[in-house]
C-alpha atoms as a PDB file:
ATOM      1  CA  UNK A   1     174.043 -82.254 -17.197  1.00  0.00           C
ATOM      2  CA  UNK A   2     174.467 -81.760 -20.898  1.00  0.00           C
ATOM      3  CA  UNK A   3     176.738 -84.076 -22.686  1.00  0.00           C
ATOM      4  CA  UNK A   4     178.695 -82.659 -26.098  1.00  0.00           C
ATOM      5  CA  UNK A   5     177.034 -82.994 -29.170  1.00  0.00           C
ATOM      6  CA  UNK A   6     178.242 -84.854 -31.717  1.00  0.00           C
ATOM      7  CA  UNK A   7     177.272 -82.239 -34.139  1.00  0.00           C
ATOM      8  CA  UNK A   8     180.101 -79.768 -32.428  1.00  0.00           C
ATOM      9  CA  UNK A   9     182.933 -81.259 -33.833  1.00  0.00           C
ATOM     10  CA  UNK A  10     181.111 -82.285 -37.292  1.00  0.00           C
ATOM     11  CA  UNK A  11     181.155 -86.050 -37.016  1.00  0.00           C
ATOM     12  CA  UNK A  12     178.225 -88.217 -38.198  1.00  0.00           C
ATOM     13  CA  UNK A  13     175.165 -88.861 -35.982  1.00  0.00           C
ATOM     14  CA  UNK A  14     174.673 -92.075 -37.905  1.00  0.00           C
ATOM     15  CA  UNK A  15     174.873 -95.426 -37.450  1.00  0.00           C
ATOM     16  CA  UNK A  16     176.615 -94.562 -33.977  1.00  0.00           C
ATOM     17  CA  UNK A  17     174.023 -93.708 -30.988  1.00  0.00           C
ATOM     18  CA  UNK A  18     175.059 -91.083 -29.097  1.00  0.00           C
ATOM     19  CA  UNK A  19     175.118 -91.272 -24.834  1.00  0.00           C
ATOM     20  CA  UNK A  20     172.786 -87.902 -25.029  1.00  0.00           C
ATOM     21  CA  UNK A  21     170.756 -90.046 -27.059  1.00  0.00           C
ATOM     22  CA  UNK A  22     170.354 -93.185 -24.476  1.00  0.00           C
ATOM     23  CA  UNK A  23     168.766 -93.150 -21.261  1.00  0.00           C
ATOM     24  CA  UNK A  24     171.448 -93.426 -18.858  1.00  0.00           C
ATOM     25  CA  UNK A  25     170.572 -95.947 -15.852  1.00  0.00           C
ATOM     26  CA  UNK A  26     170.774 -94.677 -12.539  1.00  0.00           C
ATOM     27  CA  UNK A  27     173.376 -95.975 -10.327  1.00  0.00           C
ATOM     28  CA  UNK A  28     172.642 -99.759  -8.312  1.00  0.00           C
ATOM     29  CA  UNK A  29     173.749-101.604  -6.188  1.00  0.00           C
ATOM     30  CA  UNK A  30     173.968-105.454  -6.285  1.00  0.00           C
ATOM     31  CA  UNK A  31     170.788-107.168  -5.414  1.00  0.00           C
ATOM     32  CA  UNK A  32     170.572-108.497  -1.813  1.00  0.00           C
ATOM     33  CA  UNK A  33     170.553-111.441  -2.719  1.00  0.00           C
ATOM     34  CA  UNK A  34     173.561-111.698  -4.446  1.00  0.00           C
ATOM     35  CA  UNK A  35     176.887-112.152  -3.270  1.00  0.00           C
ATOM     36  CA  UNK A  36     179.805-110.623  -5.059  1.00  0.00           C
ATOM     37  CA  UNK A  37     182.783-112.584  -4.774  1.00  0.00           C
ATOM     38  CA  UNK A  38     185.934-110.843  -3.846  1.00  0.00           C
ATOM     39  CA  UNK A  39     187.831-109.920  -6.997  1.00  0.00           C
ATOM     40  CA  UNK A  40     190.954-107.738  -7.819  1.00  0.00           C
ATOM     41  CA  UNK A  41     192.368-106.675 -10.789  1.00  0.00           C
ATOM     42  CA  UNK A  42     195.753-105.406 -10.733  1.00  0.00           C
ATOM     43  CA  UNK A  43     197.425-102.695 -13.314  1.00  0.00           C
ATOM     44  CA  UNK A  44     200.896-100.917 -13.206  1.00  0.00           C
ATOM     45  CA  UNK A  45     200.816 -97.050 -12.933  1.00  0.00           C
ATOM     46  CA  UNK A  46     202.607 -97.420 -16.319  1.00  0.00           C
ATOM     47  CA  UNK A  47     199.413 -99.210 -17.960  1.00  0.00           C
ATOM     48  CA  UNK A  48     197.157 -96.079 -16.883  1.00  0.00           C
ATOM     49  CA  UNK A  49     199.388 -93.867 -18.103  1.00  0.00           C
ATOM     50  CA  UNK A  50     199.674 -95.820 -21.591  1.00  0.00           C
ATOM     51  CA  UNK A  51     195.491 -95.834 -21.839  1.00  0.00           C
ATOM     52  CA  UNK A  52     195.852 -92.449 -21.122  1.00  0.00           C
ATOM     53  CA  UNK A  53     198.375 -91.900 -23.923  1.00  0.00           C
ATOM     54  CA  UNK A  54     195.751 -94.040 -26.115  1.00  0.00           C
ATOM     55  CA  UNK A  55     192.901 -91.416 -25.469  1.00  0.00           C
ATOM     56  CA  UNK A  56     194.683 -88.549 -26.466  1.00  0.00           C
ATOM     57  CA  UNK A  57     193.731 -88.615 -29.983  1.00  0.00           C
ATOM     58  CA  UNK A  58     190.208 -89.161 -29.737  1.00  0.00           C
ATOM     59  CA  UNK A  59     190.125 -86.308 -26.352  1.00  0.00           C
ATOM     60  CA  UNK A  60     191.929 -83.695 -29.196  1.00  0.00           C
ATOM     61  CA  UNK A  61     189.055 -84.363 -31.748  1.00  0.00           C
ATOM     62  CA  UNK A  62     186.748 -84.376 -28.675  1.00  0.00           C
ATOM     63  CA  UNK A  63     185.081 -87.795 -29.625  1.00  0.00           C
ATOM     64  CA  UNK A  64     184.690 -91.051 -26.710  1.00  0.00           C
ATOM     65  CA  UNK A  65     187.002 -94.179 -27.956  1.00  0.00           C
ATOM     66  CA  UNK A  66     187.647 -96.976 -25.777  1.00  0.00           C
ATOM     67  CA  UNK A  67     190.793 -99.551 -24.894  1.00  0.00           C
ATOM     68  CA  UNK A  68     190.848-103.189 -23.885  1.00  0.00           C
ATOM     69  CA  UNK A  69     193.281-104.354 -20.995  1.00  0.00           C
ATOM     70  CA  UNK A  70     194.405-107.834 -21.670  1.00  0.00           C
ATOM     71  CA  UNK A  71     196.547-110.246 -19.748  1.00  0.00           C
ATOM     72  CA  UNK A  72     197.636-113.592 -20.100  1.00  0.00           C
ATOM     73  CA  UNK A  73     194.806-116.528 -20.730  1.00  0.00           C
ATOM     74  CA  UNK A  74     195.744-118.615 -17.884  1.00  0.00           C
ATOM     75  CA  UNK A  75     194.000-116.262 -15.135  1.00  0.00           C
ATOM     76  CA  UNK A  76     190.640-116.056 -17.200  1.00  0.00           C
ATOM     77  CA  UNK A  77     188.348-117.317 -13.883  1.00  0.00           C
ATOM     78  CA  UNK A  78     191.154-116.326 -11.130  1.00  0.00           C
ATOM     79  CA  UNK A  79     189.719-114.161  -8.581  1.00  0.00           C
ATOM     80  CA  UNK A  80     193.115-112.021  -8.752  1.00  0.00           C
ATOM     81  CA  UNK A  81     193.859-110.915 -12.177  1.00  0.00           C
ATOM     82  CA  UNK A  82     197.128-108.742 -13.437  1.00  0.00           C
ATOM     83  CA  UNK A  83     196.896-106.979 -16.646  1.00  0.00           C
ATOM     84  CA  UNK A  84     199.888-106.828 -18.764  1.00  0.00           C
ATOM     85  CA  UNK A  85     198.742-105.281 -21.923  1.00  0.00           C
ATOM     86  CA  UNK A  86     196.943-102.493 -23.332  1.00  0.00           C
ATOM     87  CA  UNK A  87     195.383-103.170 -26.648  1.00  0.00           C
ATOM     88  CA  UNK A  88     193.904-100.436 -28.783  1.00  0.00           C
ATOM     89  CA  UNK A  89     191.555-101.669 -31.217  1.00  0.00           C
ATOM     90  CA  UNK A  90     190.283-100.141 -34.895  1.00  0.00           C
ATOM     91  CA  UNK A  91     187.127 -98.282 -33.957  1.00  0.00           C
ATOM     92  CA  UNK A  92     184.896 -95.480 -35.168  1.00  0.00           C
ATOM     93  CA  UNK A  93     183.859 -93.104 -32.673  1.00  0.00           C
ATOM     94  CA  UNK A  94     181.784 -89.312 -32.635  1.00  0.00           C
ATOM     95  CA  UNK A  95     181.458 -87.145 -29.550  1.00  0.00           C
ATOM     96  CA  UNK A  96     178.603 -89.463 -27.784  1.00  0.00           C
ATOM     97  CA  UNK A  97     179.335 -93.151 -28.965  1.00  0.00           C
ATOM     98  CA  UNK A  98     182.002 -95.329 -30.367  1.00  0.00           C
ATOM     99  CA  UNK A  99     182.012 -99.318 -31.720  1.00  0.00           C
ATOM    100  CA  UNK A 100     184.338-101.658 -33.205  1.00  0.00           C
ATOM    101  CA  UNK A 101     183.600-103.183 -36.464  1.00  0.00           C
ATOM    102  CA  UNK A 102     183.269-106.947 -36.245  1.00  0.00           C
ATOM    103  CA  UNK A 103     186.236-107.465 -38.720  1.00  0.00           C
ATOM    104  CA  UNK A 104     187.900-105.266 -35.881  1.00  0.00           C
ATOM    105  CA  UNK A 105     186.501-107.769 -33.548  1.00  0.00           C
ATOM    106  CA  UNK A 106     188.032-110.579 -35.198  1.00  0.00           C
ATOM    107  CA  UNK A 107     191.401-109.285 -35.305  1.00  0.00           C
ATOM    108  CA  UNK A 108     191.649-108.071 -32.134  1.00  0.00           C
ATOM    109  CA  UNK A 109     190.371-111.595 -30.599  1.00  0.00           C
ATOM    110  CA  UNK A 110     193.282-112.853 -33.483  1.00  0.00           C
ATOM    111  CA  UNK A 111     195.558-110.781 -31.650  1.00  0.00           C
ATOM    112  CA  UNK A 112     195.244-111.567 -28.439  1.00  0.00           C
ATOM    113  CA  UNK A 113     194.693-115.285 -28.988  1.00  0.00           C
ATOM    114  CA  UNK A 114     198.247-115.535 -30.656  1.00  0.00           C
ATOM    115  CA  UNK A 115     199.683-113.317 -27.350  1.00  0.00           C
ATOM    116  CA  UNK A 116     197.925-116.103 -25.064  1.00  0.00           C
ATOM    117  CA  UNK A 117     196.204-113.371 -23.411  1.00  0.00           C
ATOM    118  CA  UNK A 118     192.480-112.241 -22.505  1.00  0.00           C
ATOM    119  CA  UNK A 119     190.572-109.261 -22.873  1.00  0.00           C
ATOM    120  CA  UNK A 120     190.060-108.673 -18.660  1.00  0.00           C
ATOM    121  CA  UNK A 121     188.292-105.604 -18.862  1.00  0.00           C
ATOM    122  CA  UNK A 122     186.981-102.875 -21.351  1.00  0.00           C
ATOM    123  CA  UNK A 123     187.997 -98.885 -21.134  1.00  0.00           C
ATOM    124  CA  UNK A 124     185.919 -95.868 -23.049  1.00  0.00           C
ATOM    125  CA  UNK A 125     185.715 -92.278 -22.468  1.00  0.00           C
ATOM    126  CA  UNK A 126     182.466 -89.915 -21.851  1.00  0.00           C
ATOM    127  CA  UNK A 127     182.211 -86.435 -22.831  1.00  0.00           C
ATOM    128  CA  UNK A 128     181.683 -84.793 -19.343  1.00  0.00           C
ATOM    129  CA  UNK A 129     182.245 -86.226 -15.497  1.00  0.00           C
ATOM    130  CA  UNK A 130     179.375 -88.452 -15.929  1.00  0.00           C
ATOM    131  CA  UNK A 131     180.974 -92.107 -15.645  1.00  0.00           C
ATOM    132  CA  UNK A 132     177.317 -94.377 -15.940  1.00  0.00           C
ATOM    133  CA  UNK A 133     176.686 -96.597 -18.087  1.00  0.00           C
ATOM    134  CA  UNK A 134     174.154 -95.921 -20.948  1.00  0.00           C
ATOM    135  CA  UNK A 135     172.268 -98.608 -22.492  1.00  0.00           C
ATOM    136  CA  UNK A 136     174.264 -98.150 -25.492  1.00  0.00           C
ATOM    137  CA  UNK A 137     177.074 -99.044 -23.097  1.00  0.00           C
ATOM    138  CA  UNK A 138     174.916-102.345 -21.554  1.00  0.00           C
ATOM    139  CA  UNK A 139     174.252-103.271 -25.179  1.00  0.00           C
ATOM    140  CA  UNK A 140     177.889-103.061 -26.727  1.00  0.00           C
ATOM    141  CA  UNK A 141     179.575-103.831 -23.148  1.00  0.00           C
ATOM    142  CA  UNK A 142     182.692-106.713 -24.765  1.00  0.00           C
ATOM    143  CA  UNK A 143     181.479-109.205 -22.748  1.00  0.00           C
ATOM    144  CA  UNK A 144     178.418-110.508 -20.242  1.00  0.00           C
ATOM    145  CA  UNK A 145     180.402-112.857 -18.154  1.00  0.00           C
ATOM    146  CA  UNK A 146     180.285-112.920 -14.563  1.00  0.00           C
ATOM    147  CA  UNK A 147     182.845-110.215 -12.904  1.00  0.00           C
ATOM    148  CA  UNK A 148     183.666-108.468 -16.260  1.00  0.00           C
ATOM    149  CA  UNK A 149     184.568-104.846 -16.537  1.00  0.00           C
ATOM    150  CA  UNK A 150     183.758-102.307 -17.959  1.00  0.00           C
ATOM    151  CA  UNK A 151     185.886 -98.968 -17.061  1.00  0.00           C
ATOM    152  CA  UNK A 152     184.255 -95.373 -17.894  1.00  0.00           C
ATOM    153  CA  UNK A 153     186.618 -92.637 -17.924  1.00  0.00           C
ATOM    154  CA  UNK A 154     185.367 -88.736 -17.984  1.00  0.00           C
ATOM    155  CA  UNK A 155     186.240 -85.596 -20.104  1.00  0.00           C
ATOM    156  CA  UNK A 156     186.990 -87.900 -22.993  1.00  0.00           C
ATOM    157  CA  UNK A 157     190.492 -89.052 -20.849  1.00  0.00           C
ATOM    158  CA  UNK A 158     191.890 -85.739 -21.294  1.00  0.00           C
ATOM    159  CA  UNK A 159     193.550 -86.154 -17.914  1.00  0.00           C
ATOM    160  CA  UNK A 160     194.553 -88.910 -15.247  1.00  0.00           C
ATOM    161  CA  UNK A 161     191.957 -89.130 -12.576  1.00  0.00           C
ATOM    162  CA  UNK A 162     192.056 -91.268  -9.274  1.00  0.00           C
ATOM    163  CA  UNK A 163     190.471 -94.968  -9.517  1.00  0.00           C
ATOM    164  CA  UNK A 164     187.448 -93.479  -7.150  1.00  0.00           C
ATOM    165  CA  UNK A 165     186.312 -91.199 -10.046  1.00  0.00           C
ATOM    166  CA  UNK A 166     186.597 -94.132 -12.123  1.00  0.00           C
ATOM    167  CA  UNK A 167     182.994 -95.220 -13.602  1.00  0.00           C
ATOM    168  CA  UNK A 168     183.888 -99.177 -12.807  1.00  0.00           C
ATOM    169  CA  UNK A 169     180.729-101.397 -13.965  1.00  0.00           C
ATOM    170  CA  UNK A 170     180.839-105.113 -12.929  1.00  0.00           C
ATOM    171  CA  UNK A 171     178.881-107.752 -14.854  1.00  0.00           C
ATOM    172  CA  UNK A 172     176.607-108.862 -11.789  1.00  0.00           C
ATOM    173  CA  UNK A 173     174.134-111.786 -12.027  1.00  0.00           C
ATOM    174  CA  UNK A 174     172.993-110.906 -15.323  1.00  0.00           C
ATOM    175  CA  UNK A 175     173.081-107.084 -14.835  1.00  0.00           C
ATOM    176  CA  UNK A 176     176.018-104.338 -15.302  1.00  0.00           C
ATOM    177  CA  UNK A 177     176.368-102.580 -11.691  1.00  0.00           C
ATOM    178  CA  UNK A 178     178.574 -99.354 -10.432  1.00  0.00           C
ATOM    179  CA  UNK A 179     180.594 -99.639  -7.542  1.00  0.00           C
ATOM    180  CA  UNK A 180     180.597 -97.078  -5.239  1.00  0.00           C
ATOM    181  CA  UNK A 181     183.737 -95.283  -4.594  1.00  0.00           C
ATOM    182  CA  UNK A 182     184.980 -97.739  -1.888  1.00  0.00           C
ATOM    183  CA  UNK A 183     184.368-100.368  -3.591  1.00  0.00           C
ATOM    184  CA  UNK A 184     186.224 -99.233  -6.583  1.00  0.00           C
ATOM    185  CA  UNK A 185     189.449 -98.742  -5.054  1.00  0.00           C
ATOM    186  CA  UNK A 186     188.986-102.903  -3.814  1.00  0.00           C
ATOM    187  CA  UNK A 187     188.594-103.795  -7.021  1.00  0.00           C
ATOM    188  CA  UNK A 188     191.008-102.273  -8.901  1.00  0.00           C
ATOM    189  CA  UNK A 189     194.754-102.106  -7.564  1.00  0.00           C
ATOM    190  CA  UNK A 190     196.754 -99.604  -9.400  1.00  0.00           C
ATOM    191  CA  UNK A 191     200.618-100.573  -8.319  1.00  0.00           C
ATOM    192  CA  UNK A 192     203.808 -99.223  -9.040  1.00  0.00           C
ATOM    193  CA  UNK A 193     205.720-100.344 -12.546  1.00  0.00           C
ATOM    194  CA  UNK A 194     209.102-100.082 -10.927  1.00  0.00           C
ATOM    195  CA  UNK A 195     210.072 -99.538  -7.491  1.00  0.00           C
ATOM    196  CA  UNK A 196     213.594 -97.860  -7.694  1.00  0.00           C
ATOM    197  CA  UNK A 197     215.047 -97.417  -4.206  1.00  0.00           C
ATOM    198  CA  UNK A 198     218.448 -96.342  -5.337  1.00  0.00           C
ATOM    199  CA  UNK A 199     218.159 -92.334  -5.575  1.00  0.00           C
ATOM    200  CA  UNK A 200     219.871 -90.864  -4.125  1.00  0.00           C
ATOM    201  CA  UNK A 201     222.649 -92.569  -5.172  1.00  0.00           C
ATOM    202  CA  UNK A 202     225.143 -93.426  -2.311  1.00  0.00           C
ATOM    203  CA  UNK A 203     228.850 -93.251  -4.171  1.00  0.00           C
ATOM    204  CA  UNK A 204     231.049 -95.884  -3.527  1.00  0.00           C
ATOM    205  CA  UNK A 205     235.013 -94.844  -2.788  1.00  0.00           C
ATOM    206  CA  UNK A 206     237.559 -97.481  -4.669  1.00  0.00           C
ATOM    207  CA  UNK A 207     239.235 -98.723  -2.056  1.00  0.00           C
ATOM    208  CA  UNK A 208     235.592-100.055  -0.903  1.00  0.00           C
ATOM    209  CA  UNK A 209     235.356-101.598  -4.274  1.00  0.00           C
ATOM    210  CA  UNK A 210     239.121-102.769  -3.674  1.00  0.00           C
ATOM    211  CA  UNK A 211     238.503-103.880  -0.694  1.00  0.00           C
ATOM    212  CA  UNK A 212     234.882-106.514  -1.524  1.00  0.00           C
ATOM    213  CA  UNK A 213     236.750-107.376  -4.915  1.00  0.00           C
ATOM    214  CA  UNK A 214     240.437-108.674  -3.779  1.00  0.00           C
ATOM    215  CA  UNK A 215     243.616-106.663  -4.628  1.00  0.00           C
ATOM    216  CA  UNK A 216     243.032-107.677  -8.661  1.00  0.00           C
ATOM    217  CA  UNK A 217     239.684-105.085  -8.782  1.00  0.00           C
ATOM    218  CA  UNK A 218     242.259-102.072  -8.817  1.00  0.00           C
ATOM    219  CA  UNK A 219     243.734-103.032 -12.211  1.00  0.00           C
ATOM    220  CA  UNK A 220     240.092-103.521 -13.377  1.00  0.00           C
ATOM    221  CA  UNK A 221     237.181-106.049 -13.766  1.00  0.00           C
ATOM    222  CA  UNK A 222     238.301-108.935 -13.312  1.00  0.00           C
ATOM    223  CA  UNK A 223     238.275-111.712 -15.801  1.00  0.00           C
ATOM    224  CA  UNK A 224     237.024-114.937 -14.732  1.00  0.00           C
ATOM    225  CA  UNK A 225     238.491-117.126 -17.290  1.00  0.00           C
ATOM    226  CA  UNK A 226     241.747-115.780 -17.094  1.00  0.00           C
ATOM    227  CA  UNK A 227     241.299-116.422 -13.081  1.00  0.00           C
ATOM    228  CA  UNK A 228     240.732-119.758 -14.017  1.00  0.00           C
ATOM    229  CA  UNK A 229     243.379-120.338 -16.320  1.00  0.00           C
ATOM    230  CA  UNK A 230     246.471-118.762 -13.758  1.00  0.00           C
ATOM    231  CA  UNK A 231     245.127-121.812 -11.089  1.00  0.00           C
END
């Protein structure tokens, strides 16, 4: 499948490697000798929706650009992580590559060390539908600790797709491996922001109100420190 050139949109090939430049790996699965332990990460339908927001720029100018997700330091190790934050660091991208700067490092690590939080996983677009990893990907991946993540997105993010169409790489016994489709959706738990079971809403009459509140409710809210000072 050809990937977009960076040359399309007029950006500089140099010094960022382009995906159509890399080899991409072919999809693995975890050696048999390794057991994955059972992890979850957990985001609100409102975080996707922000990364999505986040991509926009960089999907209009047709260039990749990536996101961390961040949550607070204390589950660094848990199993069961929830992120809370997206965080959208300085970066310079073209149509088939992106990085982060180390000063842009720095501050982000600045910034989320004065939150209390932790990057928990790492989110970049690809040009087209293809979600691998390239080894520019396995080189620059944020981190090479056990159970990381590192999220592809295609079509540069220019629209919300399902977690199954997700590219989700996990750092596996040395090695960055895709999960299939099933095993994306067990690893990551998208879950509603707010749950609002009040629509439609069911209109109260007064005397109902009258009636719960005592005879004072029809004359208005009633004051508790006036209430206190009459006994």
């Amino acid at each position: 499948m050809r990937r977009a050139s960076k040359r399309r949109v007029g950006l500089p090939t140099s010094p960022i490697a382009s995906d159509e430049e890399a080899q991409p790996h072919t999809l693995v699965s975890a050696p048999p000798h390794v057991t994955r332990k059972c992890r979850k990460l957990y985001v609100a339908e409102r975080t996707v929706i922000d990364t999505w927001h986040a991509f926009e720029a960089g999907a209009r100018l047709g260039v990749e650009s990536t996101v961390r997700w961040a949550g607070p330091a204390v589950q660094l190790g848990d199993p069961d992580q929830v992120v809370t934050t997206v965080l959208i660091p300085h970066q310079r991208v073209s149509a088939g590559g992106f990085e982060i700067p180390f000063p842009a490092t720095r501050t982000m690590g600045l910034a989320l060390g004065g939150a209390g939080l932790v990057n928990l996983a790492q989110i970049h677009t690809h040009p087209a539908d293809w979600v691998g990893h390239s080894t520019w990907d396995d080189a620059r991946a944020y981190s090479s600790r056990e159970g990381a993540l590192s999220i592809v997105l295609p079509e540069y993010g220019r629209r919300i797709v399902p977690v199954k169409e997700w590219g989700i790489h996990e750092r596996c016994d040395g090695a960055w491996v895709q999960l299939s489709a099933a095993e994306a959706i067990q690893r990551i738990v998208v879950v509603p922001d707010t749950i609002d079971l009040r629509i439609p809403f069911e209109l109260l009459h007064d005397s109902d109100v009258q009636d719960a509140n005592g005879p004072e409710s029809a004359n208005g809210p009633r004051n508790p420190d006036t209430a206190a000072e009459r006994r």
